[in-house]
C-alpha atoms as a PDB file:
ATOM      1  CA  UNK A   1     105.077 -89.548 -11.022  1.00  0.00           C
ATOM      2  CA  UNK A   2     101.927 -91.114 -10.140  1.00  0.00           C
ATOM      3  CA  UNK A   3      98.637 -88.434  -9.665  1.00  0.00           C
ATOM      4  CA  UNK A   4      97.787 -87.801  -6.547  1.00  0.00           C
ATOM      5  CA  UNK A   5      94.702 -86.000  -5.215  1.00  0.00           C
ATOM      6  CA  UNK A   6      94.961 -84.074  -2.015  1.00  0.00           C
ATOM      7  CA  UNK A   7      91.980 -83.353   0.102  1.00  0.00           C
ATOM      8  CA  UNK A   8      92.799 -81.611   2.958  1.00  0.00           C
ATOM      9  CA  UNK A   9      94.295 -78.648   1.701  1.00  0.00           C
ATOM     10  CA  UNK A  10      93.715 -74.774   2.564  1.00  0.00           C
ATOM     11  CA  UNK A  11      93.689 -71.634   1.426  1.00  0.00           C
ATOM     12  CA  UNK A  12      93.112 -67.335   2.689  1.00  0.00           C
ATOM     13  CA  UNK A  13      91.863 -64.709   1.262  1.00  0.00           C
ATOM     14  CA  UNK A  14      93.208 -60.894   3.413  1.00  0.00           C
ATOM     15  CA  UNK A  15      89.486 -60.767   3.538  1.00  0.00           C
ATOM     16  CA  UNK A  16      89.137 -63.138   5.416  1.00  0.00           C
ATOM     17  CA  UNK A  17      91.692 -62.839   8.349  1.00  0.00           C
ATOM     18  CA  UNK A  18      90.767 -59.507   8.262  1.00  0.00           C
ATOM     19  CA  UNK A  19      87.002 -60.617   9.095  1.00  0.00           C
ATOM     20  CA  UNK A  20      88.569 -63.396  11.382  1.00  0.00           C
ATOM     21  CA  UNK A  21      90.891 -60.307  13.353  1.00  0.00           C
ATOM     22  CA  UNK A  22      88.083 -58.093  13.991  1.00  0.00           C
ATOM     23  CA  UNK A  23      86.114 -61.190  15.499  1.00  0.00           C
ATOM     24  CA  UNK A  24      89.282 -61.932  17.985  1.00  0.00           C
ATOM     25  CA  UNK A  25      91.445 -64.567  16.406  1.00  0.00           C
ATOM     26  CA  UNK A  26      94.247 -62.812  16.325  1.00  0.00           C
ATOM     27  CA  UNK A  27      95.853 -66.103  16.783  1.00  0.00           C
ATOM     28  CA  UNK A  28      93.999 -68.564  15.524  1.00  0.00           C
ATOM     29  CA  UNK A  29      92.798 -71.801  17.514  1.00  0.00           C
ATOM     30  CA  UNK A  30      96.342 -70.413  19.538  1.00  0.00           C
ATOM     31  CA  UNK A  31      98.651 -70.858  17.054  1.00  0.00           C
ATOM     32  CA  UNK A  32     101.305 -67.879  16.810  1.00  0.00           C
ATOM     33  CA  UNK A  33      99.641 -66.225  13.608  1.00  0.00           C
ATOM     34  CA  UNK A  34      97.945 -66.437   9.996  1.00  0.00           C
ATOM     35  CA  UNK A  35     100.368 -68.106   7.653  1.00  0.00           C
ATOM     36  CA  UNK A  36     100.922 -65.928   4.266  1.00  0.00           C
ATOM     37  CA  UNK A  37      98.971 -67.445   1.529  1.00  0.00           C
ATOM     38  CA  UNK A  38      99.079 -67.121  -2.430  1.00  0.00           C
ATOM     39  CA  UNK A  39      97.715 -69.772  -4.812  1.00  0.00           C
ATOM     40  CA  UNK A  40     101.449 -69.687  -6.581  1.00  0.00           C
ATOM     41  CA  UNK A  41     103.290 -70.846  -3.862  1.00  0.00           C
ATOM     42  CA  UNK A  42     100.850 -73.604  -3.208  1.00  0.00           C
ATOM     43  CA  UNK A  43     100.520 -74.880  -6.757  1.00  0.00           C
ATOM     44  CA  UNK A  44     105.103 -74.641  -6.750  1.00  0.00           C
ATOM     45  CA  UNK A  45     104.444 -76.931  -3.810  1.00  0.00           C
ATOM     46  CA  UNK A  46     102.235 -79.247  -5.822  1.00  0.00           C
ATOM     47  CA  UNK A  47     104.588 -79.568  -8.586  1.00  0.00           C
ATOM     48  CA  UNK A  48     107.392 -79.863  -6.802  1.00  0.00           C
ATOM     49  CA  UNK A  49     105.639 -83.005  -4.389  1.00  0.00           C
ATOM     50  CA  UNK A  50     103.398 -84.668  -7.078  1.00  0.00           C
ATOM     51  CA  UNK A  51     100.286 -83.444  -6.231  1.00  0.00           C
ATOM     52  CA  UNK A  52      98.045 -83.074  -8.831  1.00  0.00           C
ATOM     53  CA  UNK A  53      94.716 -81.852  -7.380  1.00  0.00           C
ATOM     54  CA  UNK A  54      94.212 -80.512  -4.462  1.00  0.00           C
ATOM     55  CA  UNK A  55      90.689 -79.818  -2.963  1.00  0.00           C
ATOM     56  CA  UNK A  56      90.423 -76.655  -0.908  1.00  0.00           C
ATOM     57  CA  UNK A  57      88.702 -75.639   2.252  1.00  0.00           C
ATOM     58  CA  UNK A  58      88.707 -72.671   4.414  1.00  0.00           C
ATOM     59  CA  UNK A  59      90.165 -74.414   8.074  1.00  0.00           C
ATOM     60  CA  UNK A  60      89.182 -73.251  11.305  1.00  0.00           C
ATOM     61  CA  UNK A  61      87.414 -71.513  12.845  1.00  0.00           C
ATOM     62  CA  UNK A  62      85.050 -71.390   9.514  1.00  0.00           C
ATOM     63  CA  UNK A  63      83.569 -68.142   8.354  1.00  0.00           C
ATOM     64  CA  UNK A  64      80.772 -67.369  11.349  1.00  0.00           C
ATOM     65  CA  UNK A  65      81.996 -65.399  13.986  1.00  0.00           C
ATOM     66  CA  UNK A  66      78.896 -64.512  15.428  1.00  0.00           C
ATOM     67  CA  UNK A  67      76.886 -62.820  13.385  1.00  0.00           C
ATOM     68  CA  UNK A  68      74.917 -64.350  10.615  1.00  0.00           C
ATOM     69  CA  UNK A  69      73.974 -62.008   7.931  1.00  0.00           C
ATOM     70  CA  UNK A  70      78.179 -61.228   7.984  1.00  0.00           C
ATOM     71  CA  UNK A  71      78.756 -65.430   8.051  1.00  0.00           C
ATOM     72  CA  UNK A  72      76.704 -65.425   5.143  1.00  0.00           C
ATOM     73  CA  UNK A  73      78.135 -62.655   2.794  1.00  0.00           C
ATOM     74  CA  UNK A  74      81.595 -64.551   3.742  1.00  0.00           C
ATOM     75  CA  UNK A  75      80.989 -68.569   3.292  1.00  0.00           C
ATOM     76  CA  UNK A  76      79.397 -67.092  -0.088  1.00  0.00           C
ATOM     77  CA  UNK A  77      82.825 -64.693  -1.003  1.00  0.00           C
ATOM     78  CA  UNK A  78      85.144 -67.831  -0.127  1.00  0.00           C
ATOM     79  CA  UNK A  79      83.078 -70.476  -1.869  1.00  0.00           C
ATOM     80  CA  UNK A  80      83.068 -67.983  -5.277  1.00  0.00           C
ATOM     81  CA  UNK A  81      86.626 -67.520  -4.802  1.00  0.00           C
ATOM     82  CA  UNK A  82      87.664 -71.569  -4.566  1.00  0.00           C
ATOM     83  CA  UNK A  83      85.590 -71.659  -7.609  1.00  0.00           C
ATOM     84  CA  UNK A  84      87.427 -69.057  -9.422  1.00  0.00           C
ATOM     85  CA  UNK A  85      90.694 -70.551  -8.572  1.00  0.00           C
ATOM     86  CA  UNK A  86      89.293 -73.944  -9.844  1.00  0.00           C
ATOM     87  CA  UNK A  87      88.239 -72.109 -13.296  1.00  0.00           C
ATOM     88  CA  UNK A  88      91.867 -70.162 -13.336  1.00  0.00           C
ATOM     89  CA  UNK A  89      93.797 -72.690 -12.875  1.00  0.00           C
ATOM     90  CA  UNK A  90      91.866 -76.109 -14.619  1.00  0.00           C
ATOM     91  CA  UNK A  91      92.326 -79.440 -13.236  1.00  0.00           C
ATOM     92  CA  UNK A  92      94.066 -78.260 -10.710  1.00  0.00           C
ATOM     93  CA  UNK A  93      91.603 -77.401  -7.631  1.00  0.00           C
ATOM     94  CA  UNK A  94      88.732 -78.299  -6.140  1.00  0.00           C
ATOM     95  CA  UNK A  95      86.776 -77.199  -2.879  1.00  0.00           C
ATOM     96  CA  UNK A  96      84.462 -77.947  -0.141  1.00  0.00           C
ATOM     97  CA  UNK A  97      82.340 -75.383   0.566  1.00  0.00           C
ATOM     98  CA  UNK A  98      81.792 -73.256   3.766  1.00  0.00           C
ATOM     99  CA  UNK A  99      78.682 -72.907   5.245  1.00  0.00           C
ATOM    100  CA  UNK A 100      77.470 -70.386   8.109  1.00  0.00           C
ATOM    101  CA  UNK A 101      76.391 -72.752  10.606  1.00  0.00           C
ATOM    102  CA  UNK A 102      74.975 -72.433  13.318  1.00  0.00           C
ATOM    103  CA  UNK A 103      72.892 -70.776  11.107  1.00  0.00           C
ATOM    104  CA  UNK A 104      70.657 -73.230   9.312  1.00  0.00           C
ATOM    105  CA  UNK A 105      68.503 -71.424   6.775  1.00  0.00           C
ATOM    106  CA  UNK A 106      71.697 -69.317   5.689  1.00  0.00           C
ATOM    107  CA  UNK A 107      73.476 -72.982   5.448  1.00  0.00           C
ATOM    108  CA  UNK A 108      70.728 -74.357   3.262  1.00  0.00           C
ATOM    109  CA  UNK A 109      70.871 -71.060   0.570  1.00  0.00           C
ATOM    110  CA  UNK A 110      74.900 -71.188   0.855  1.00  0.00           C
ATOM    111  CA  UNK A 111      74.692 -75.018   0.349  1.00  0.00           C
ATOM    112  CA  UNK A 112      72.381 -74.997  -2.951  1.00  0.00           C
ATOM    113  CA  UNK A 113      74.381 -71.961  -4.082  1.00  0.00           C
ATOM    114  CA  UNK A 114      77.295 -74.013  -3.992  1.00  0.00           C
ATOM    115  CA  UNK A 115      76.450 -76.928  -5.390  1.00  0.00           C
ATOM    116  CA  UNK A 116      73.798 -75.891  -8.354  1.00  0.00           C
ATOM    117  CA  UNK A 117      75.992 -72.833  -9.305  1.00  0.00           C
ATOM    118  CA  UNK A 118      79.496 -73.110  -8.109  1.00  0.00           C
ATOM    119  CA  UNK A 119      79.807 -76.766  -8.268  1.00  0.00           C
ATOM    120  CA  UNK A 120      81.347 -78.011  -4.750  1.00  0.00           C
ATOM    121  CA  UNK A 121      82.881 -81.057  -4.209  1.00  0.00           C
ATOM    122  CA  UNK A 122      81.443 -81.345  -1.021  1.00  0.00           C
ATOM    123  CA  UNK A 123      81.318 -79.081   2.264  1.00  0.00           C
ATOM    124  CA  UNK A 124      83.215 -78.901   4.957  1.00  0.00           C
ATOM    125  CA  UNK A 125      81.927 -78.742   8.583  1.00  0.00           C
ATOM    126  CA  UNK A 126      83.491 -77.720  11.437  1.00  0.00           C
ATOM    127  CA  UNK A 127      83.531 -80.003  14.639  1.00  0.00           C
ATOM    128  CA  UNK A 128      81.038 -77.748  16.276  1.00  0.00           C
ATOM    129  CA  UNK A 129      79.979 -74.585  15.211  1.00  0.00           C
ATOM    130  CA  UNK A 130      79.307 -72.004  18.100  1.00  0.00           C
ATOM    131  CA  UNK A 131      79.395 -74.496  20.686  1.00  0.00           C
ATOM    132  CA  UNK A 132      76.856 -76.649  18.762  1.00  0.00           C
ATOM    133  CA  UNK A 133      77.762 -80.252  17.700  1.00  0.00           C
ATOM    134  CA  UNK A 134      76.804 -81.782  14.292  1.00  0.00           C
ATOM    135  CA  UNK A 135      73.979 -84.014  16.019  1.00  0.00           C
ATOM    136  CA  UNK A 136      72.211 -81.126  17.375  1.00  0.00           C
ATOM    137  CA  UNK A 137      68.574 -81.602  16.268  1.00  0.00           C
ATOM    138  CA  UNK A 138      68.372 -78.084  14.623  1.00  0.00           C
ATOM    139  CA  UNK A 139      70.520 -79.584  12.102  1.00  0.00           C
ATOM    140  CA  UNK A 140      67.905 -82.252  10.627  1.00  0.00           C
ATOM    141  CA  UNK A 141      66.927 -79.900   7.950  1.00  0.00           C
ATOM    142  CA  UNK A 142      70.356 -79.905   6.488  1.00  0.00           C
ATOM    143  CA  UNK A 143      71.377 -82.972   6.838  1.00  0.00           C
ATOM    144  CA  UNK A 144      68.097 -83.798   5.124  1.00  0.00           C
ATOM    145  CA  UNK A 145      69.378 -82.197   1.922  1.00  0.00           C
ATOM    146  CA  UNK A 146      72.683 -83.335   2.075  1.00  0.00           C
ATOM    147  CA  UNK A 147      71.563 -86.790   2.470  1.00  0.00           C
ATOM    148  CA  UNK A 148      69.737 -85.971  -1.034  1.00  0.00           C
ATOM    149  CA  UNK A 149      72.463 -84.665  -2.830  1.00  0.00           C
ATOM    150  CA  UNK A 150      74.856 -87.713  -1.492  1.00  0.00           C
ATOM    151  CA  UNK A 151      77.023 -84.835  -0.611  1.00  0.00           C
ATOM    152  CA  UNK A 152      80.796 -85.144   0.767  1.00  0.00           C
ATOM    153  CA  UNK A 153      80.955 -83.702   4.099  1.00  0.00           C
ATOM    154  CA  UNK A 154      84.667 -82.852   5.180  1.00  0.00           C
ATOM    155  CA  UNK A 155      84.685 -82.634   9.040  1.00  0.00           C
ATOM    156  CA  UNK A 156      87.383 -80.404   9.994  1.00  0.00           C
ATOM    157  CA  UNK A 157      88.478 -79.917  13.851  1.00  0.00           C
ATOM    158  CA  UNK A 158      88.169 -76.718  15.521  1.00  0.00           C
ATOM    159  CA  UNK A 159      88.726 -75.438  19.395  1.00  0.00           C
ATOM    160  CA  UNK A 160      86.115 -77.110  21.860  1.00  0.00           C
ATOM    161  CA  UNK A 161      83.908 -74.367  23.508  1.00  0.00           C
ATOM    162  CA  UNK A 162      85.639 -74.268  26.601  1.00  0.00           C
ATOM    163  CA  UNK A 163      89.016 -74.348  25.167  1.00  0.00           C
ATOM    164  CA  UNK A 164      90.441 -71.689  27.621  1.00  0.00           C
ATOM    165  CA  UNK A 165      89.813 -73.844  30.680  1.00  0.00           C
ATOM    166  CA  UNK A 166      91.386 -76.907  28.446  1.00  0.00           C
ATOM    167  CA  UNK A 167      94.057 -76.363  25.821  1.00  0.00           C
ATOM    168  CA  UNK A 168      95.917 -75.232  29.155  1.00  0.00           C
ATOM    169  CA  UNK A 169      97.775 -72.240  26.995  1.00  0.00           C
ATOM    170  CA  UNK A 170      99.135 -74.896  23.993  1.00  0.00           C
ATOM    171  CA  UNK A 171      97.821 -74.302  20.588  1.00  0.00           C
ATOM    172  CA  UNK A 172      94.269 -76.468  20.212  1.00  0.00           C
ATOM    173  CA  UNK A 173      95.579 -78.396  17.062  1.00  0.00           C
ATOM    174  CA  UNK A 174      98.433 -80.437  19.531  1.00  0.00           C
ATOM    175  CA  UNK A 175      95.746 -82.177  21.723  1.00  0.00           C
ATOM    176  CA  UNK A 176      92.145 -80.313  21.058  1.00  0.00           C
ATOM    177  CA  UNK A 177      91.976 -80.791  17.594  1.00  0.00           C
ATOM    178  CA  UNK A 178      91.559 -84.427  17.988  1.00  0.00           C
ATOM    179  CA  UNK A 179      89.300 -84.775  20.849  1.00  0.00           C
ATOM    180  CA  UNK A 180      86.689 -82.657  19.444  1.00  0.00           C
ATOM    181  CA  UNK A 181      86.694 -84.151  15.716  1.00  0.00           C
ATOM    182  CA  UNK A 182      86.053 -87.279  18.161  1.00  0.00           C
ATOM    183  CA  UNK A 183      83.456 -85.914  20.098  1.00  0.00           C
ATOM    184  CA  UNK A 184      81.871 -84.659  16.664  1.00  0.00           C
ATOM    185  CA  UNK A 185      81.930 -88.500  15.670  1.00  0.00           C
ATOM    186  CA  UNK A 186      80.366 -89.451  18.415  1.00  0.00           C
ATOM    187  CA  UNK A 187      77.428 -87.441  18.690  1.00  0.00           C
ATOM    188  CA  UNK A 188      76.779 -88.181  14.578  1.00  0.00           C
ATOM    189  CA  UNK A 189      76.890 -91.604  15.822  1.00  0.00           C
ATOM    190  CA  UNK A 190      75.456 -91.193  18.810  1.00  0.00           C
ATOM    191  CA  UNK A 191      72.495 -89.035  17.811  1.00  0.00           C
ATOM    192  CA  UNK A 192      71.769 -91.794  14.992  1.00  0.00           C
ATOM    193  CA  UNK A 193      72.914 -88.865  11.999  1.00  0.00           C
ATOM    194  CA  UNK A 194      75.061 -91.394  10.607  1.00  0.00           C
ATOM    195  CA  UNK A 195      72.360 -94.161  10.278  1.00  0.00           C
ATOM    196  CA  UNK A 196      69.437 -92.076   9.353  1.00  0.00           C
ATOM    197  CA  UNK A 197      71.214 -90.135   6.365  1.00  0.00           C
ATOM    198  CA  UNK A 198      73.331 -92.791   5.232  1.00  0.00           C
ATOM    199  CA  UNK A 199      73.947 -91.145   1.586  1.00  0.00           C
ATOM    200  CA  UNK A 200      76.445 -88.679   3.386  1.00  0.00           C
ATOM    201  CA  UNK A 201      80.132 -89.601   2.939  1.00  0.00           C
ATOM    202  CA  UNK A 202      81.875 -88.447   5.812  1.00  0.00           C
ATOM    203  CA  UNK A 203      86.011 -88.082   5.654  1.00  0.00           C
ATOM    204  CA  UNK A 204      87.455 -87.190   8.958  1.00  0.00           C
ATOM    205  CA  UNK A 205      90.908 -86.186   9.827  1.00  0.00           C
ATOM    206  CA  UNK A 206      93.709 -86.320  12.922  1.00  0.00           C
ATOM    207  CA  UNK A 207      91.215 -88.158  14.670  1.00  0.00           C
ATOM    208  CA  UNK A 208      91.776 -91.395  13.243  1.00  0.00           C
ATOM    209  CA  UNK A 209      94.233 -92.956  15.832  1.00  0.00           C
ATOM    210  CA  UNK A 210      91.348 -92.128  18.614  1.00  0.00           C
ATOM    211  CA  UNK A 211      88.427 -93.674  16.990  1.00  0.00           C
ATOM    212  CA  UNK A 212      88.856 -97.358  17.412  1.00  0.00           C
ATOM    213  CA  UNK A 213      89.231 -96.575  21.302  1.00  0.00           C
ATOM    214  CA  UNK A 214      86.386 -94.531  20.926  1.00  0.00           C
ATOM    215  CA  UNK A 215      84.161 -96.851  19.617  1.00  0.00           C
ATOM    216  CA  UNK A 216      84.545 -99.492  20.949  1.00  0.00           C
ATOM    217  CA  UNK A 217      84.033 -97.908  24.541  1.00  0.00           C
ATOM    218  CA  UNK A 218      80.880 -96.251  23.218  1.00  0.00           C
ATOM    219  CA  UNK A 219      79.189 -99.416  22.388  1.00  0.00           C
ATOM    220  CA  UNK A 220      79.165 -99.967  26.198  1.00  0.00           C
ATOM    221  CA  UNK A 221      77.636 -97.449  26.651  1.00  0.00           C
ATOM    222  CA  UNK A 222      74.950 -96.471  24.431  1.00  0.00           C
ATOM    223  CA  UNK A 223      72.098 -98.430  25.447  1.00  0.00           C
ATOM    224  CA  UNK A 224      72.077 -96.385  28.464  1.00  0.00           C
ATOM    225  CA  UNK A 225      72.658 -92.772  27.405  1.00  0.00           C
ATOM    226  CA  UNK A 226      71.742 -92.667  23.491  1.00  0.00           C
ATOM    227  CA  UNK A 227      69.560 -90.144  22.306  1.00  0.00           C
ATOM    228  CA  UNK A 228      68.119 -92.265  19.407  1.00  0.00           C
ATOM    229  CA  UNK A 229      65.829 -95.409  19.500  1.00  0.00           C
ATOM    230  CA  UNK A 230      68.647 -98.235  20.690  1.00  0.00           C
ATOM    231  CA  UNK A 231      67.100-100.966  18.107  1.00  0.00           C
ATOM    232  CA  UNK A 232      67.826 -98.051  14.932  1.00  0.00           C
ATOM    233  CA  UNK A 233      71.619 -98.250  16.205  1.00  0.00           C
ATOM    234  CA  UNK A 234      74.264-100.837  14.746  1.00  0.00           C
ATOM    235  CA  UNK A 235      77.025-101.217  17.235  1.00  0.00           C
ATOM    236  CA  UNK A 236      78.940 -97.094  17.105  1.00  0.00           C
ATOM    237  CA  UNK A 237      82.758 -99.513  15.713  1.00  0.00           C
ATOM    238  CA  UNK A 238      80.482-100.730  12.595  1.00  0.00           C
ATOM    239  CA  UNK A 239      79.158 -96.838  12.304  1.00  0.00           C
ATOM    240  CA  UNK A 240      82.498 -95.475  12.240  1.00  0.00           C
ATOM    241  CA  UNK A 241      83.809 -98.227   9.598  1.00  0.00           C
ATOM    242  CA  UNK A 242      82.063 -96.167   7.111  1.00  0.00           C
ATOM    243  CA  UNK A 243      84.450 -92.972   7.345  1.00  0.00           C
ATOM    244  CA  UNK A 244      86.714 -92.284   5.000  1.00  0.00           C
ATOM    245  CA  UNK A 245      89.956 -91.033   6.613  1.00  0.00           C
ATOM    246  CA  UNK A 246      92.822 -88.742   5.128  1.00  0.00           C
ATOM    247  CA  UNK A 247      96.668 -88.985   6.647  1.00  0.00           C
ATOM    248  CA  UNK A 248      96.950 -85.291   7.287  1.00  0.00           C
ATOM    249  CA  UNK A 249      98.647 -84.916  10.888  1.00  0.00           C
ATOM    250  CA  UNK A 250      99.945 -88.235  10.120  1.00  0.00           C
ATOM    251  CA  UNK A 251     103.745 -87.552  10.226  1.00  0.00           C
ATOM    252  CA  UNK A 252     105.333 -90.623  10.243  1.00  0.00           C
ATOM    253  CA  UNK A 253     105.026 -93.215   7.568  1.00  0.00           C
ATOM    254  CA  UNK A 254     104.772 -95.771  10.216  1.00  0.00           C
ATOM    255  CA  UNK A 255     101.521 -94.934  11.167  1.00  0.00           C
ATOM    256  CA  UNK A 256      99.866 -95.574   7.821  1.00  0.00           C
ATOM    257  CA  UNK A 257      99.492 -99.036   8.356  1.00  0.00           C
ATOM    258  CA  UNK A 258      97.306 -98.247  11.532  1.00  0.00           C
ATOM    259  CA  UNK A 259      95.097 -95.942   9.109  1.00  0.00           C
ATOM    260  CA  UNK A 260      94.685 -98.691   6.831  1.00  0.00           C
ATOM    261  CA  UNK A 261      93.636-100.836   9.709  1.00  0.00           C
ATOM    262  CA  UNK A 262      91.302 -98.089  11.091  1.00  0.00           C
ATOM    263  CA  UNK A 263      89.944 -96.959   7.532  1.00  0.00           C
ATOM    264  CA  UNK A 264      90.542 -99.446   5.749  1.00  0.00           C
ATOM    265  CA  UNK A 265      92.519 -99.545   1.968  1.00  0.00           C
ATOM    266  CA  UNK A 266      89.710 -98.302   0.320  1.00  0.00           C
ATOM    267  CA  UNK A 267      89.064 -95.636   2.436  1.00  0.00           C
ATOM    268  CA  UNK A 268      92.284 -93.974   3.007  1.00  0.00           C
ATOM    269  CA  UNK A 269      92.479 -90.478   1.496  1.00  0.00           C
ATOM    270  CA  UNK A 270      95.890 -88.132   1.344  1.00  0.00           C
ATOM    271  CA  UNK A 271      95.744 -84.569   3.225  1.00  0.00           C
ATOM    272  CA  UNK A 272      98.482 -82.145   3.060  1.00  0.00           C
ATOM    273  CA  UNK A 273      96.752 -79.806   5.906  1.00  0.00           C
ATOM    274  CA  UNK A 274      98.503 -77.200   3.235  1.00  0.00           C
ATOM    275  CA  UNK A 275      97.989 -73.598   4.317  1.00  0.00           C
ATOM    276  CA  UNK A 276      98.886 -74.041   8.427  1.00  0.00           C
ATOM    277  CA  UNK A 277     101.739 -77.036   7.420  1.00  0.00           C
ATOM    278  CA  UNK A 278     104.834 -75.742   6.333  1.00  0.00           C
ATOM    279  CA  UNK A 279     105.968 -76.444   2.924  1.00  0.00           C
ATOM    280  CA  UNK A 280     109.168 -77.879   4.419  1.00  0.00           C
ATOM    281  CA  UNK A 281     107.273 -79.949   6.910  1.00  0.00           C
ATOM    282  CA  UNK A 282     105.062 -81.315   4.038  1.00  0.00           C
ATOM    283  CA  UNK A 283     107.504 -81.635   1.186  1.00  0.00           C
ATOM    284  CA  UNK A 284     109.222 -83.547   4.319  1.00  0.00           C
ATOM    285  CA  UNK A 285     106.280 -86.094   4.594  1.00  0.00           C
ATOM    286  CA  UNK A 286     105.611 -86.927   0.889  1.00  0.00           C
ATOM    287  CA  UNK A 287     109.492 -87.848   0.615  1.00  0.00           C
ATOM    288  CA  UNK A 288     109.260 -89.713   3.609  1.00  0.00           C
ATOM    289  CA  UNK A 289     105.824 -91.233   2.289  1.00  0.00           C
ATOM    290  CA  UNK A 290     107.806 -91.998  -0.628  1.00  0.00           C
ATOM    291  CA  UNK A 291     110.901 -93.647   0.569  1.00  0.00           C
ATOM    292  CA  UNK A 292     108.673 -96.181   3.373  1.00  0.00           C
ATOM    293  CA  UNK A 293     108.349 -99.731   2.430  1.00  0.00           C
ATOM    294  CA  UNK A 294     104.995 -99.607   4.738  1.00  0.00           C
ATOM    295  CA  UNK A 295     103.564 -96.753   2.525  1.00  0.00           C
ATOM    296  CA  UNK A 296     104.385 -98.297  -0.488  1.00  0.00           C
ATOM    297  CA  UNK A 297     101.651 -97.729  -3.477  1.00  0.00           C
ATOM    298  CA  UNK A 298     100.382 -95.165  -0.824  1.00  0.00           C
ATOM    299  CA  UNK A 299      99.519 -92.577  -4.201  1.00  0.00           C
ATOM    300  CA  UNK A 300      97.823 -94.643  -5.997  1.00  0.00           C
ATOM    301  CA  UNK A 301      95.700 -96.010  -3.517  1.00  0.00           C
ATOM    302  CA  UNK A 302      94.643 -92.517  -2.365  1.00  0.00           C
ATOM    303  CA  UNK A 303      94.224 -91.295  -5.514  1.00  0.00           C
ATOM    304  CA  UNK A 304      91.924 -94.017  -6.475  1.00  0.00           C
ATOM    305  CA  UNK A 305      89.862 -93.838  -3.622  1.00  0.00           C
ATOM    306  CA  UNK A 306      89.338 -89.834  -4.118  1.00  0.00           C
ATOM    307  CA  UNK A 307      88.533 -90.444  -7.558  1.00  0.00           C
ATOM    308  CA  UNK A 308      85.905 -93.113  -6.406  1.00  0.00           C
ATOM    309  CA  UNK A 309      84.660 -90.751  -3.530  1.00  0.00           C
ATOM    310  CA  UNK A 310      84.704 -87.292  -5.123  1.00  0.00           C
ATOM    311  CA  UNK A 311      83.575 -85.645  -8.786  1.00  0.00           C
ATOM    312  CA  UNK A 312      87.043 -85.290  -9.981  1.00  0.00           C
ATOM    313  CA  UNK A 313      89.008 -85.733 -12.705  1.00  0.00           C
ATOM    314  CA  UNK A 314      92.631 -86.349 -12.231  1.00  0.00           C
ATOM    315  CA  UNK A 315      94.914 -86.515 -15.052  1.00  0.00           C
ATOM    316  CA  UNK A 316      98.729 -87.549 -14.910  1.00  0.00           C
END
């Protein structure tokens, strides 16, 4: 079977929803509970769908919940333990680390950490972080260094700060999910992030059918209401044409020929979303991936596009 590299993929320590339980989310971003994880049953599921690597993040809502010494000591625990699972088990994992944002300094220690010790793939960002979007200017510092390092940034959805008055009682991932990984997008484009640190690779995810809509209506817009220097911003559609986009929440195969067009081939990444997707549910999509004449090659297209995109190795 062809490799394939999956990037969206994620994984729990007890520690962790233990830390996340005392903080409130009992249910997390309203969905009815923590799913069980193990790192057998997720590398059974690899073998048994073809996935060779799979790159691992912690999902929403990230590791800070409101206190930053304690966001600290857990981005660091979770980013040792991805690496240990990558050492354990070789060839077979990768991860993006977590940082404790919204606070900065701790972000820039957890982030060379990472990187100069543990060896990240990337990080992964949450679509806001305390109410805070990724444009906020008290993020310049850090986008600074990861403009540097040419880092991967994997921007991850999580519930908008005034979910209670809009998720309306459904769990955030049906609707909120999307609309705030757009609203994310917008204010990196928006706020001129995207065009002043152009060395950061960006690979967003379930928002993917909204941002052609989106930017093409915030083009109209920006010359009136954009926080950065108009003449320093290309049009926000040619901004976005530079994110790299990954099928997770993309159920049917159908749709992957309006991810192409929105991403375009060489941009097109595979996601499970393992950890909160069911193994049925995913073991459901690959065969359907499989069996569609419009996803055809879909592997190793992905796979070649992760390998181009990310430090990995992937061998059949």
């Amino acid at each position: 079977m062809q490799p394939t590299v999956d990037v969206h993929a994620h994984f729990l320590l007890p520690e962790y929803v233990a830390a996340a339980e005392r903080a409130g989310h009992l249910r997390p971003d309203g969905m009815p509970g923590w799913p069980e994880w193990n790192v057998r049953r997720q590398l059974d599921l690899m073998d048994d769908t073809g996935i060779t690597k799979a790159v691992l993040s912690v999902s929403s809502p990230g590791v800070h919940f409101g206190d930053d010494f304690r966001a600290q000591v857990l981005a660091r625990r979770m980013n040792e333990a991805a690496a240990d699972l990558g050492e354990d088990h070789p060839g077979r994992f990768g991860f993006f680390a977590s940082l404790p944002l919204p606070d900065v300094d701790g972000a820039l220690v957890e982030l060379e950490y990472a990187y100069d010790s543990l060896h990240a793939d990337g990080v992964v960002l949450m679509s806001n972080a305390g109410g805070q979007y990724p444009g906020d200017p008290s993020w310049d510092r850090l986008w600074r260094e990861l403009d540097a390092r040419s880092a991967v940034v994997f921007l991850h959805p999580t519930s908008p700060p005034q979910w209670r008055q809009v998720a309306l009682d459904r769990p955030r991932p049906m609707i909120e999910f999307l609309f705030d990984e757009a609203r994310a997008v917008a204010d990196l484009a928006l706020t001129g992030i995207f065009t002043r640190y152009p060395n950061v690779r960006f690979i967003v995810t379930h928002a993917g059918d909204v941002l052609p809509l989106l930017g093409d209506r915030l083009d109209l817009f920006r010359h009136t209401y954009s926080t950065a220097p108009v003449d320093e911003l290309p049009a926000v559609s040619s901004q976005l044409r530079n994110l790299w986009h990954d099928v997770a929440g993309t159920p049917v195969p159908g749709q992957l020929p309006i991810l192409d067009a929105v991403a375009g081939a060489d941009r097109l990444l595979y996601g499970s979303d393992y950890g909160f997707t069911p193994n049925e549910a995913i073991a459901e999509q690959v065969a359907a991936l499989d069996a569609s004449p419009a996803a055809e090659g879909w592997r190793a297209r992905t796979t070649e596009n992760a390998v181009r995109l990310l430090p990995v190795r992937v061998d059949a």
